[in-house]
Protein backbone atom coordinates (compact mmCIF):
# COMPACT_ATOMS: atom_id res chain seq x y z
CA UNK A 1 10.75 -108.45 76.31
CA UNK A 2 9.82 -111.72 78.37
CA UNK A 3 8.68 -114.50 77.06
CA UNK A 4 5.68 -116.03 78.26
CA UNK A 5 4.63 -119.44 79.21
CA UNK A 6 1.29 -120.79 80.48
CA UNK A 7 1.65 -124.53 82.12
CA UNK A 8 -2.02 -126.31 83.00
CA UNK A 9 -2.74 -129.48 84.10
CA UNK A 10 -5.58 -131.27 82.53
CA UNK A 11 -9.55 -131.24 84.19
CA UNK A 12 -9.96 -133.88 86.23
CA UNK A 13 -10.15 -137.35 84.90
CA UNK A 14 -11.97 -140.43 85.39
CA UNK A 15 -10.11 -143.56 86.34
CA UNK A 16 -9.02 -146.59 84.39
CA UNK A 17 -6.00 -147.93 83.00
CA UNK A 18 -4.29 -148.11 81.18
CA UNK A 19 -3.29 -144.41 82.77
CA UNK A 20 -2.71 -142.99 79.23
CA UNK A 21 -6.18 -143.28 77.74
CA UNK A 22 -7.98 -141.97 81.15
CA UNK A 23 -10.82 -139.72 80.17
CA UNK A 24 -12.28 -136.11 81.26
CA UNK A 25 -14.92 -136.47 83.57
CA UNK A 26 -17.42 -133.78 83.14
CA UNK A 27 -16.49 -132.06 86.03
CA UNK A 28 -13.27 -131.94 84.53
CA UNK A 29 -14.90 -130.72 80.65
CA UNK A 30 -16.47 -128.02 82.74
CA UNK A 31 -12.91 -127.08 84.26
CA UNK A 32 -11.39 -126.78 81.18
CA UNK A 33 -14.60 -124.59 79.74
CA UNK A 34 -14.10 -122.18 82.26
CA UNK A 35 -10.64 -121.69 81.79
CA UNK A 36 -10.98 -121.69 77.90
CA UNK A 37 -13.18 -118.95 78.11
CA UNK A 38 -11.17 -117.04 80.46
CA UNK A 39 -8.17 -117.45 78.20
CA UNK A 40 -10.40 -116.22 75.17
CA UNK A 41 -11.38 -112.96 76.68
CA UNK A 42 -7.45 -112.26 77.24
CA UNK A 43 -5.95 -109.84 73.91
CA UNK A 44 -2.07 -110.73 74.99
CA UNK A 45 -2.12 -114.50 73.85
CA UNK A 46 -1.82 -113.32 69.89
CA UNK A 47 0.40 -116.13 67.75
CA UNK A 48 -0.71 -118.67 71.14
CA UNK A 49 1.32 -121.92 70.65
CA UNK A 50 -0.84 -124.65 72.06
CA UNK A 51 0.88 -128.13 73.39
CA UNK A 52 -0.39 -131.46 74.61
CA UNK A 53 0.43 -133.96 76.65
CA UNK A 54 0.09 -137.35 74.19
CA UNK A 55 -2.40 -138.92 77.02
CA UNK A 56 -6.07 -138.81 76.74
CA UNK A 57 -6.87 -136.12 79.16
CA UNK A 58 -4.50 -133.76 78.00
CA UNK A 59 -5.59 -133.91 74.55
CA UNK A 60 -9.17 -133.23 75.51
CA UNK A 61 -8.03 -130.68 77.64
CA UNK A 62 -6.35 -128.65 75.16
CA UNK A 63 -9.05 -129.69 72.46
CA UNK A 64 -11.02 -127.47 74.46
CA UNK A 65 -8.83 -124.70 74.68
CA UNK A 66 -7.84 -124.62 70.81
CA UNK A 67 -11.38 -124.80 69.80
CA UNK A 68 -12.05 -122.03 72.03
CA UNK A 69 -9.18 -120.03 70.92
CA UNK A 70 -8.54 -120.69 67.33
CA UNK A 71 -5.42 -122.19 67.58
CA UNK A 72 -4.60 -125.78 66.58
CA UNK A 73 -3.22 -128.15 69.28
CA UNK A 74 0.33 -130.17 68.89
CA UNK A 75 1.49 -132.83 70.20
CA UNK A 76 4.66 -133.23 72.83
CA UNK A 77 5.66 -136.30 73.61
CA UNK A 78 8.25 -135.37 76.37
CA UNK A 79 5.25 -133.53 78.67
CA UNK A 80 3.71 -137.17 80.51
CA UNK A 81 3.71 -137.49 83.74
CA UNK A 82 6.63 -138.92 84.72
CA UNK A 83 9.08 -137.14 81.96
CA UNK A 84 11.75 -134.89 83.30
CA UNK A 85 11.35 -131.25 83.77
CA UNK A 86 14.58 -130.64 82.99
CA UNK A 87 14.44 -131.98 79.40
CA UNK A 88 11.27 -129.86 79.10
CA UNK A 89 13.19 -126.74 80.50
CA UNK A 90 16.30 -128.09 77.72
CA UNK A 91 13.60 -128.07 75.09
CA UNK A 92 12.06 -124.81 75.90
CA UNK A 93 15.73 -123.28 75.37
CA UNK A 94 15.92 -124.26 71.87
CA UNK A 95 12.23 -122.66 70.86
CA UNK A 96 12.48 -119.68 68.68
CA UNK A 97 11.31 -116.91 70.86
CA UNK A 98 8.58 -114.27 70.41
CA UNK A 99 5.22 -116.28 70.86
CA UNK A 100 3.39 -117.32 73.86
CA UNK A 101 3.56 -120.92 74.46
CA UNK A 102 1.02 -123.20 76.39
CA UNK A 103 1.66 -126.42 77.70
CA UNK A 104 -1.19 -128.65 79.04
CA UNK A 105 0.24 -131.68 80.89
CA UNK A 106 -0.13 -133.51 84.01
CA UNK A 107 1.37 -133.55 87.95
CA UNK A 108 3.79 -134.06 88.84
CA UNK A 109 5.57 -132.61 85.65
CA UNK A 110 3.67 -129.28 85.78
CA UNK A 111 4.62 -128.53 89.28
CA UNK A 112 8.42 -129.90 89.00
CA UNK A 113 8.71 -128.06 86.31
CA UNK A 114 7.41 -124.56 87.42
CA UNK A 115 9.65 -125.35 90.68
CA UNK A 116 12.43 -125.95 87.85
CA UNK A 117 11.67 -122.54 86.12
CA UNK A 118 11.22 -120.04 89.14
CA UNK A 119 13.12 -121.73 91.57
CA UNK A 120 16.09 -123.99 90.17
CA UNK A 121 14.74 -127.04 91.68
CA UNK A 122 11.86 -129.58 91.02
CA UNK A 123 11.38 -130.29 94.25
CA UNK A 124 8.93 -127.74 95.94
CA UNK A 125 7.21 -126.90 92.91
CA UNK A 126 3.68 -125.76 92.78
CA UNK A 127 0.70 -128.06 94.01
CA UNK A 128 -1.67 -127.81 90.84
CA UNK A 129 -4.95 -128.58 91.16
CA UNK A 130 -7.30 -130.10 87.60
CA UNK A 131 -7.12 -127.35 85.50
CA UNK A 132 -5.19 -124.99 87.20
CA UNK A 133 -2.92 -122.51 84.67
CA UNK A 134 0.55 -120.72 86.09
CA UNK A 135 2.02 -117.94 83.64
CA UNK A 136 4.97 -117.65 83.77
CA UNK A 137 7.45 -114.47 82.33
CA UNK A 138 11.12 -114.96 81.61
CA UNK A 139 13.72 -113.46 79.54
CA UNK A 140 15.71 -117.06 78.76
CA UNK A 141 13.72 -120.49 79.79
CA UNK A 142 16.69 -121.83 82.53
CA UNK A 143 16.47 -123.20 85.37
CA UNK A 144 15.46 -120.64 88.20
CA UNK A 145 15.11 -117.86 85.40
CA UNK A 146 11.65 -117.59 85.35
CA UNK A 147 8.99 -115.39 87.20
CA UNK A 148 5.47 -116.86 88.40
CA UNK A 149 2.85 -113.99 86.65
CA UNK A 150 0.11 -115.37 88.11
CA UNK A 151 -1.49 -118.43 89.22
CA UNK A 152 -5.37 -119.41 88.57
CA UNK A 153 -7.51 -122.32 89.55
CA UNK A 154 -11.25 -122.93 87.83
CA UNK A 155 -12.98 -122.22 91.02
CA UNK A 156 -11.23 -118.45 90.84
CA UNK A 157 -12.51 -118.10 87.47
CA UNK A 158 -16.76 -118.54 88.34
């Protein structure tokens, strides 16, 4: 059976610096609502692992989505935006497999690393816009292994 992985990138944020403690604007809380409650009404997210991004905006982000889905939200310190996508894929490889894992990061790592995934590169990957989610479906998480499911923005969502 594959394995399934959901990758988002934060609602949009306000800026400031230092980059790390940038904040949801409420555009971007309104982003994340909408796909939080589109994620709640799915049944095939049972055992949901939920993932954050150390910065700010990712941790609101998935806030959102944990409170929304019951699920409590960890901590991954190698998902910023400027980390490797390879180490992600490396780490990914060594997960026990069997629950459905969500990441919620930031660009460029979310697209280099679904271009890492489904195509064996990071270069190409997907353009994500604030908030948007790609599923992903593979059997082993290695480079060019993986299948895009589907891809959703906010603005498909209502």
């Amino acid at each position: 059976m594959a394995e399934r992985l959901l990758v988002m990138r934060h609602g949009e944020a306000g800026p400031g610096s230092p980059d790390a403690e940038r904040e949801l604007t409420p555009r971007g809380l309104q982003q994340v609502r909408r796909v939080a409650q589109w994620l709640s009404r799915r049944d095939d997210l049972a055992g949901l692992r939920l993932l954050a991004s150390p910065y700010r905006r990712a941790r609101q982000s998935a806030a959102v989505l944990g409170e929304s889905l019951g699920v409590e939200v960890e901590t991954l310190s190698i998902i910023t935006p400027d980390d490797s996508p390879h180490a992600v894929a490396d780490w990914l490889l060594e997960l026990p497999q069997g629950r459905p894992l969500m990441l919620v990061s930031h660009m460029p790592l979310v697209g280099a690393l679904a271009g890492v995934l489904v195509e064996g590169r990071e270069d190409g990957g997907l353009g994500f816009p604030t908030a948007a989610v790609a599923e992903l479906e593979a059997d082993v998480w290695a480079a060019g292994c993986a299948r895009l499911a589907r891809f959703v923005t906010p603005g498909e969502l209502g």
